[in-house]
C-alpha atoms as a PDB file:
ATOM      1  CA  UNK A   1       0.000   0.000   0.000  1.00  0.00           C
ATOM      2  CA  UNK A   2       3.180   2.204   0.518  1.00  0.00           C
ATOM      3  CA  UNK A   3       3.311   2.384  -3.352  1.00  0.00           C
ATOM      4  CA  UNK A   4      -0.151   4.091  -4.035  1.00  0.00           C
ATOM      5  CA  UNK A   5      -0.108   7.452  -5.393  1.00  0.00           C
ATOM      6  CA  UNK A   6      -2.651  10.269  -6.207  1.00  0.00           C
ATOM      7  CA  UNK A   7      -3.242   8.626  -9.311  1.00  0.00           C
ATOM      8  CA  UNK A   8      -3.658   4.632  -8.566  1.00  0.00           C
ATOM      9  CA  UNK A   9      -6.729   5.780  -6.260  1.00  0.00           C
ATOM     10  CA  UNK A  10      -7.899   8.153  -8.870  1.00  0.00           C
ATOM     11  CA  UNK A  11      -8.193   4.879 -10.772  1.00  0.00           C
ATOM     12  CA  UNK A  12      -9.376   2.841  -8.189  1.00  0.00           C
ATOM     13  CA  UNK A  13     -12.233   5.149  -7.971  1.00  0.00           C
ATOM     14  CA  UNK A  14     -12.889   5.184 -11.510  1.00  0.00           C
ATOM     15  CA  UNK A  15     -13.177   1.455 -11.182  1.00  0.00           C
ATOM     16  CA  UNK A  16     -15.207   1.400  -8.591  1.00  0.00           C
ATOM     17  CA  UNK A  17     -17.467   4.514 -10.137  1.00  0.00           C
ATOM     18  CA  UNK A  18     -18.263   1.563 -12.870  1.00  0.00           C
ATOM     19  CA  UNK A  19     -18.636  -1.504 -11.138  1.00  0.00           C
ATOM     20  CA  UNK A  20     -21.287  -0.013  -8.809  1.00  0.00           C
ATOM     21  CA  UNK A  21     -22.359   3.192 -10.495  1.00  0.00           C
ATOM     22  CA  UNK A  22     -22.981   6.608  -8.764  1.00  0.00           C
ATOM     23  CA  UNK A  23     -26.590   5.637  -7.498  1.00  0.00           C
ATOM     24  CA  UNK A  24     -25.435   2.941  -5.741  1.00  0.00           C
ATOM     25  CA  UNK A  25     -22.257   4.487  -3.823  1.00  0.00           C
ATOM     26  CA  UNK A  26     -24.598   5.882  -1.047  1.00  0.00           C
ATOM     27  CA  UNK A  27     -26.265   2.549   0.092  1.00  0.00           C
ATOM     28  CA  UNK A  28     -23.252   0.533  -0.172  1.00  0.00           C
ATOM     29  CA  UNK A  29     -21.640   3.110   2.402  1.00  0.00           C
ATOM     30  CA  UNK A  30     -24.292   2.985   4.547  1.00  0.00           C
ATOM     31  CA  UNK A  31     -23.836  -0.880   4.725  1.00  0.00           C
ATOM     32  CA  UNK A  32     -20.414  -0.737   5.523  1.00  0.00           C
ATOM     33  CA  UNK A  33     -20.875   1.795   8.139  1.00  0.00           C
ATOM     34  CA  UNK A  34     -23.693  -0.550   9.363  1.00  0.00           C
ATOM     35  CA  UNK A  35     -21.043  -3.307   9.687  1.00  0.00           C
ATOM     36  CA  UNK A  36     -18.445  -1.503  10.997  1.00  0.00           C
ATOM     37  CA  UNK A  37     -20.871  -0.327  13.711  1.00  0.00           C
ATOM     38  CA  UNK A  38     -22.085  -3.505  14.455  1.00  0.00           C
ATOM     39  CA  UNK A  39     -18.579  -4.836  14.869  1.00  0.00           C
ATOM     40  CA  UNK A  40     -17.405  -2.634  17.204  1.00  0.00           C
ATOM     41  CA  UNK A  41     -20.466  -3.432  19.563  1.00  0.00           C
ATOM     42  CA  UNK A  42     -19.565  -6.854  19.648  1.00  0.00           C
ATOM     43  CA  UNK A  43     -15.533  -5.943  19.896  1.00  0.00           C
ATOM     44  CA  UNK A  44     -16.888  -3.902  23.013  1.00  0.00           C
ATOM     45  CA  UNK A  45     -18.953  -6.525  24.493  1.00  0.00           C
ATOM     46  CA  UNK A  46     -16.303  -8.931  24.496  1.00  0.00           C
ATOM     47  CA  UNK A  47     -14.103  -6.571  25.862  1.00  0.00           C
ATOM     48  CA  UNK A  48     -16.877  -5.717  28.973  1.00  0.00           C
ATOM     49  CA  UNK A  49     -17.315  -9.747  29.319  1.00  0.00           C
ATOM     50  CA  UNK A  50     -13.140 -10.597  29.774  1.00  0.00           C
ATOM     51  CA  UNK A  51     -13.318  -7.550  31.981  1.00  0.00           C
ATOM     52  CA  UNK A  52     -16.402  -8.780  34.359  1.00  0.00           C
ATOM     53  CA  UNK A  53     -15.072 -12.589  34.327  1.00  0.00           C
ATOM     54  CA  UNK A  54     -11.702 -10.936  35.636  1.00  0.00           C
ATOM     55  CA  UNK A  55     -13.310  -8.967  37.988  1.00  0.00           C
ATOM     56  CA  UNK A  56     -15.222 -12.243  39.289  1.00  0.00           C
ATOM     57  CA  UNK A  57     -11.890 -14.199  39.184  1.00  0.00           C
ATOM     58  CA  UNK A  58     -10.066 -12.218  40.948  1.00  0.00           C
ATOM     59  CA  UNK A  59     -13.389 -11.715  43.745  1.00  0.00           C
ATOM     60  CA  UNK A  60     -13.659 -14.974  44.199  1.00  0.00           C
ATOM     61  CA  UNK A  61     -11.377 -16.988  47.157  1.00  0.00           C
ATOM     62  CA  UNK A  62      -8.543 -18.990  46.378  1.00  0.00           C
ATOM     63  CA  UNK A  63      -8.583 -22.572  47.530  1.00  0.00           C
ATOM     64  CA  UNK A  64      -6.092 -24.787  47.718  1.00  0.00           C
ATOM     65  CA  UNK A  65      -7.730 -27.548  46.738  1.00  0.00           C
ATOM     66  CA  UNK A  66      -9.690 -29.045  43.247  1.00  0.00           C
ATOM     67  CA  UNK A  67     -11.645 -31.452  44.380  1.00  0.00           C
ATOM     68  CA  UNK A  68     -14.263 -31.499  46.920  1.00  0.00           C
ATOM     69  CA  UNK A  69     -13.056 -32.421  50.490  1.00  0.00           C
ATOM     70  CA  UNK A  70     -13.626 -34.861  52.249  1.00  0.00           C
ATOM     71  CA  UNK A  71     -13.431 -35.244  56.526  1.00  0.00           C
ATOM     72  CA  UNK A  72     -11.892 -37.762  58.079  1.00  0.00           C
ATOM     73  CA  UNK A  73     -13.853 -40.513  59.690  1.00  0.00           C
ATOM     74  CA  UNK A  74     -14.667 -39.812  63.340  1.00  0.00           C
ATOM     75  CA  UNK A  75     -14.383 -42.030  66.286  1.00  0.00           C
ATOM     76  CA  UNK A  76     -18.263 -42.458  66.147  1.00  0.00           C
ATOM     77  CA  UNK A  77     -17.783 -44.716  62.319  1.00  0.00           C
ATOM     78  CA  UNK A  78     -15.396 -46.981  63.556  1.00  0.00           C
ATOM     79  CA  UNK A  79     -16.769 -50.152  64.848  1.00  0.00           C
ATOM     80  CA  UNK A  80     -14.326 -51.675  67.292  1.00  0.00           C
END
C-alpha cells in the first residue's frame, strides 16, 4: 500500500465509479458503516465480558484444593 499514489486511487475510484455506479455508492456506504458499527459493539462486548469474568476471578477466594473435600472418619464410624 506504501506504493499508491494520487493517481492509482484516482483509478481505483474510476473502477469502482463503474462496477457499482454513482446511485449505488450511497447505500453501499451505509452498509459498511452498518457493519463496521455492528462490529465494534460486539468488539466492546467482548471486551466488557473478559473484563467482568476478571473482575469475578479475581473476587472470588482462592482454595487450595480441586476437588471437593472430604473429613476424616470420626471415632463415632469406627466399629471396634
Amino acid at each position: 500500500m506504501a506504493g499508491l499514489t494520487g493517481w492509482h486511487l484516482l483509478a481505483i475510484l474510476i473502477v469502482v465509479l463503474l462496477l457499482f455506479g454513482a446511485a449505488k455508492l450511497p447505500a453501499l456506504a451505509k452498509s459498511v458503516g452498518q457493519s463496521a458499527r455492528v462490529f465494534k459493539g460486539e468488539m466492546k462486548a467482548m471486551k466488557d465480558d473478559d473484563a467482568t469474568t476478571a473482575a469475578q476471578t479475581e473476587a472470588a477466594p482462592e482454595s487450595g484444593s480441586t476437588g471437593p473435600q472430604k473429613d476424616a472418619p470420626s471415632s463415632a464410624d469406627k466399629t471396634s
